[in-house]
Protein backbone atom coordinates (compact mmCIF):
# COMPACT_ATOMS: atom_id res chain seq x y z
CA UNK A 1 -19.78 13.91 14.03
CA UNK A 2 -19.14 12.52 10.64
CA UNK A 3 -18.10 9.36 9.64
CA UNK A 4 -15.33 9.65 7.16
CA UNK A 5 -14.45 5.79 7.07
CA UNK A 6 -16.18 4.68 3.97
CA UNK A 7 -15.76 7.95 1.60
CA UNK A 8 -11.59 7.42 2.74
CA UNK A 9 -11.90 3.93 2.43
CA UNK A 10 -13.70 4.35 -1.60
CA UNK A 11 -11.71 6.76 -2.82
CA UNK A 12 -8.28 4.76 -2.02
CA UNK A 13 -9.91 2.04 -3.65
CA UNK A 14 -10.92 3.58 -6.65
CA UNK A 15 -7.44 5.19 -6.98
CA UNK A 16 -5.87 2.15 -6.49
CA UNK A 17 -8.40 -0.01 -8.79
CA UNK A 18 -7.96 2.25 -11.93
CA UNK A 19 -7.76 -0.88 -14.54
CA UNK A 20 -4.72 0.15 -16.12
CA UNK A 21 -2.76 1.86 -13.30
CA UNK A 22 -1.08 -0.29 -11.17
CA UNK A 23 -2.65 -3.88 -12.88
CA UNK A 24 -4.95 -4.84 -15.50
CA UNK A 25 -7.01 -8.18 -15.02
CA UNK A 26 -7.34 -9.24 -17.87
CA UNK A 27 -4.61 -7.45 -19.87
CA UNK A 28 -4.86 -6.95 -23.79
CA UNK A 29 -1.99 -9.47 -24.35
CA UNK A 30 -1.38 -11.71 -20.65
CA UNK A 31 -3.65 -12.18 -18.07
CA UNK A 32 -2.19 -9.78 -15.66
CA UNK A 33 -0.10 -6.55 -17.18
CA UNK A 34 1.39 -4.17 -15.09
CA UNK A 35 1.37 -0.33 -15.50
CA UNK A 36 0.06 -0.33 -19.07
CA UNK A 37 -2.13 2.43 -18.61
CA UNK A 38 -4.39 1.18 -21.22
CA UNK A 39 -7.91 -0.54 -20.75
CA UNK A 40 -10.88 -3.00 -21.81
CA UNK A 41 -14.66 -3.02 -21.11
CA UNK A 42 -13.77 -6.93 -19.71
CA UNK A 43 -11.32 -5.60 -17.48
CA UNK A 44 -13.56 -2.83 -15.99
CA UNK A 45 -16.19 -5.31 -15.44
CA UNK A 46 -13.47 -6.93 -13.41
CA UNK A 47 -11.95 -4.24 -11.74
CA UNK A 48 -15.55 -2.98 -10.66
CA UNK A 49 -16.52 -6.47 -9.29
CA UNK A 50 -13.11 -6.71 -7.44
CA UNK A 51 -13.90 -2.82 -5.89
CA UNK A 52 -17.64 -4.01 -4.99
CA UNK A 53 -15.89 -6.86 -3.05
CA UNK A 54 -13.35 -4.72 -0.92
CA UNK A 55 -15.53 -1.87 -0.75
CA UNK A 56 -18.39 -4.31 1.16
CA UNK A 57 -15.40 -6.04 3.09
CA UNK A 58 -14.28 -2.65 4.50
CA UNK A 59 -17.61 -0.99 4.89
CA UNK A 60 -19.74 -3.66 6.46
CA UNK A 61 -17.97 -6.64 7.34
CA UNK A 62 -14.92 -5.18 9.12
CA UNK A 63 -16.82 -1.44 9.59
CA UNK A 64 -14.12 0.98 9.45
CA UNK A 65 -15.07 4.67 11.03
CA UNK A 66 -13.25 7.63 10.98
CA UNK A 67 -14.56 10.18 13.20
CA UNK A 68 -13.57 13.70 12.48
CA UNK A 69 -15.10 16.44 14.82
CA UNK A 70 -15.01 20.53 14.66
């Protein structure tokens, strides 16, 4: 059996986390920008330390598993 929980649970996230996409932190001209589409290195560094976060928080702390079987 495979565990599908954490490759589901990283790829959401890193849909989700696209700097630029839904929310930019920190944006070219406000702190938070919506749906610009645009990005900065500062606000990768962000985004990646934000997905590190909720990646381990998923993965480890609250362990989710999805079990898929042939």
């Amino acid at each position: 059996m495979a565990d599908w929980g954490p490759v589901l649970v990283a790829t959401v996230l890193f849909v989700l986390l696209c700097p630029g996409l839904l929310f930019q932190i920190p944006g070219k001209n406000k702190v938070v920008e919506f749906g610009n589409m645009q990005t900065s290195g500062a606000s990768v560094l962000v985004h990646a330390i934000i997905y590190f976060g909720l990646i381990t928080i998923f993965c480890l702390a609250i362990g989710v598993h999805i079990y898929a079987s042939q």
